[in-house]
Protein backbone atom coordinates (compact mmCIF):
# COMPACT_ATOMS: atom_id res chain seq x y z
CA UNK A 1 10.81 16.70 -3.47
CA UNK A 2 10.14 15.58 -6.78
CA UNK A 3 7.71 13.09 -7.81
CA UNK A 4 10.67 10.36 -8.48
CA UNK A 5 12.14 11.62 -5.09
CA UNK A 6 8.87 11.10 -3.56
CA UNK A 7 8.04 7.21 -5.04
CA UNK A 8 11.59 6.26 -4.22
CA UNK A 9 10.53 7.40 -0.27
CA UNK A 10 7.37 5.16 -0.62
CA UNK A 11 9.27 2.65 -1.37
CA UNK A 12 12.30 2.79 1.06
CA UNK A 13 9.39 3.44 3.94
CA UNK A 14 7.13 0.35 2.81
CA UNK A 15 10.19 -1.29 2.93
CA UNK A 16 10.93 -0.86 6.34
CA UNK A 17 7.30 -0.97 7.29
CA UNK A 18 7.61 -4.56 6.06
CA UNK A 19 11.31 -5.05 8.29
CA UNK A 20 9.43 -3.90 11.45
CA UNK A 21 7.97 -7.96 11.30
CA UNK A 22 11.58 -8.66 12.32
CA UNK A 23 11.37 -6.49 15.52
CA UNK A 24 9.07 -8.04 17.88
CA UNK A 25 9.45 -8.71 21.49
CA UNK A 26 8.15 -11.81 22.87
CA UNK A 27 4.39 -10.90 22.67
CA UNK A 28 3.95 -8.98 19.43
CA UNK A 29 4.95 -10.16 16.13
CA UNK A 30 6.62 -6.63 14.94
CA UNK A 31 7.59 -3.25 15.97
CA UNK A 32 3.73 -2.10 16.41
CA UNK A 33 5.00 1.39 17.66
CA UNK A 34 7.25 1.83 14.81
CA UNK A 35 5.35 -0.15 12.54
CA UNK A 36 2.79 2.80 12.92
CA UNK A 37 5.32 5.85 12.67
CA UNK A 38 6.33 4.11 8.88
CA UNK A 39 2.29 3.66 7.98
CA UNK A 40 2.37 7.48 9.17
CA UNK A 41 5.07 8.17 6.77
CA UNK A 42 4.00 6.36 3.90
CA UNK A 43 0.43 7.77 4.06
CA UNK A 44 2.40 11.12 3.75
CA UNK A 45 3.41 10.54 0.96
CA UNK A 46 1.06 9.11 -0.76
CA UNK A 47 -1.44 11.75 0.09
CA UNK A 48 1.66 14.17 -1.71
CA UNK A 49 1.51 12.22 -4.56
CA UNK A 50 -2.80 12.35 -4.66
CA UNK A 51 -2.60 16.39 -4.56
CA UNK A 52 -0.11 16.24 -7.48
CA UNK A 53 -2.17 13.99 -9.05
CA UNK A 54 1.17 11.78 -9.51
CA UNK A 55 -0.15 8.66 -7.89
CA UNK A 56 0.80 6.42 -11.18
CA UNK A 57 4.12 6.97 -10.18
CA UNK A 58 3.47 3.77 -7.85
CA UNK A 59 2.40 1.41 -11.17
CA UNK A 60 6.17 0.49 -11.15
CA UNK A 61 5.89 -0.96 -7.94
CA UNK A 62 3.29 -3.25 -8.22
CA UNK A 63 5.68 -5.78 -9.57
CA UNK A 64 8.25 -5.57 -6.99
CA UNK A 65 9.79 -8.32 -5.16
CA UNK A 66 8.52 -7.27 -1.62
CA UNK A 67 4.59 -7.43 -0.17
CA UNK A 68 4.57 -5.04 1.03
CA UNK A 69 5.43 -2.47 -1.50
CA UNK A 70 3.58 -4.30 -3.51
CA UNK A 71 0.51 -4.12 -1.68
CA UNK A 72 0.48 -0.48 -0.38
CA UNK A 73 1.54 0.73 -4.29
CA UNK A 74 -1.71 -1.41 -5.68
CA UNK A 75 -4.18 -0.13 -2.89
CA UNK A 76 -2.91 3.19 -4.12
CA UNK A 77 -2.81 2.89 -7.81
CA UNK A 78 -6.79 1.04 -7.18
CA UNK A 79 -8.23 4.74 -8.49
CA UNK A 80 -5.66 5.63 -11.25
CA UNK A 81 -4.78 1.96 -12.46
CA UNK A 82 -7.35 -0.40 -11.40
CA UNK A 83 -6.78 -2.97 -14.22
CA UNK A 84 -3.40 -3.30 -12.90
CA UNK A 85 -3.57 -3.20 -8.94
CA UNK A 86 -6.74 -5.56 -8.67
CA UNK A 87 -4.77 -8.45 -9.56
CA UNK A 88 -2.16 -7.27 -7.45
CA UNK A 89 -4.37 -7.13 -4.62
CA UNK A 90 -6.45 -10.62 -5.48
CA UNK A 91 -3.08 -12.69 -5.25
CA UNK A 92 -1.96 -11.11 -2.04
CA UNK A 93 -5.06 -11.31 -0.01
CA UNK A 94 -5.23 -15.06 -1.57
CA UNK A 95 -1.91 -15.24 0.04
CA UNK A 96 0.05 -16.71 2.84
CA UNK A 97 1.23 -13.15 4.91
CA UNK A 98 -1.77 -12.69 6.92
CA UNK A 99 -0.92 -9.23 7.57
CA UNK A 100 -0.78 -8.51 3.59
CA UNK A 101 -3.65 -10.90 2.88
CA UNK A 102 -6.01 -8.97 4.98
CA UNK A 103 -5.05 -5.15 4.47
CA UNK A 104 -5.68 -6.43 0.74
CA UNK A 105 -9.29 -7.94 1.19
CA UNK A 106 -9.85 -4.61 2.95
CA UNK A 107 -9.21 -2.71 -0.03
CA UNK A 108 -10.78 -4.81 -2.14
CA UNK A 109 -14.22 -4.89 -0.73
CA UNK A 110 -13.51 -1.06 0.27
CA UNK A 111 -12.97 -0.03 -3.28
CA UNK A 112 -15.61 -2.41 -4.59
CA UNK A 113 -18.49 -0.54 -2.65
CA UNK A 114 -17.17 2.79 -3.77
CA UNK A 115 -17.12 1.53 -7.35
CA UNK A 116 -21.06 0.52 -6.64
CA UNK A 117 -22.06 3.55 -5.28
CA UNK A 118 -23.92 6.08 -7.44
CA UNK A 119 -22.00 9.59 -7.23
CA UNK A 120 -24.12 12.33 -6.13
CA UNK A 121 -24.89 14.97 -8.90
């Protein structure tokens, strides 16, 4: 796949990963099963995009109209486009989708403390 090829996938699979809030049972607010097999996916490729060193390929997506693309393109743009996915990442975890909000904080603090620690020579 090419790199276009593979950001459209990130985005069609954080898509759904966001739908599977629609497919709970009674108990559990989303698909968790599913839910996972997308996460699965979109780690994928995002780990394809890493080794090509193509991960700004995602900056697009930071201003798109769903969370949850949103979210998973800033939390991987934090190392190649930090100026641009740390506000990205401040206004959802200041948000309303708990889900969002807290995945956010998570890479915030998470990529703060790697920021802060010395890199060994």
């Amino acid at each position: 796949m090419s790199t276009d090829q593979l950001a459209a996938r990130f985005e069609d699979a954080t898509n759904r990963e966001n739908a599977t809030q629609f497919l709970g049972g009674q108990f559990e607010p989303y698909d968790v099963k599913l839910r996972n097999r997308i996460v699965d996916e979109v780690r994928g490729v995002a780990d394809e995009l890493r080794s090509r060193g193509a991960l700004s390929s995602l900056v697009p997506l930071l201003d798109h109209a769903n969370i949850t693309v949103r979210n998973s393109a800033a939390i991987c743009c934090l190392d190649v486009a930090p100026e641009r996915a740390l506000p990205v990442l401040e206004a959802i975890s200041a948000g309303r989708d708990k889900i969002e909000a807290v995945s956010a904080s998570w890479a915030i603090d998470r990529w703060r403390k790697e920021q802060s620690t010395p890199s060994s020579p």
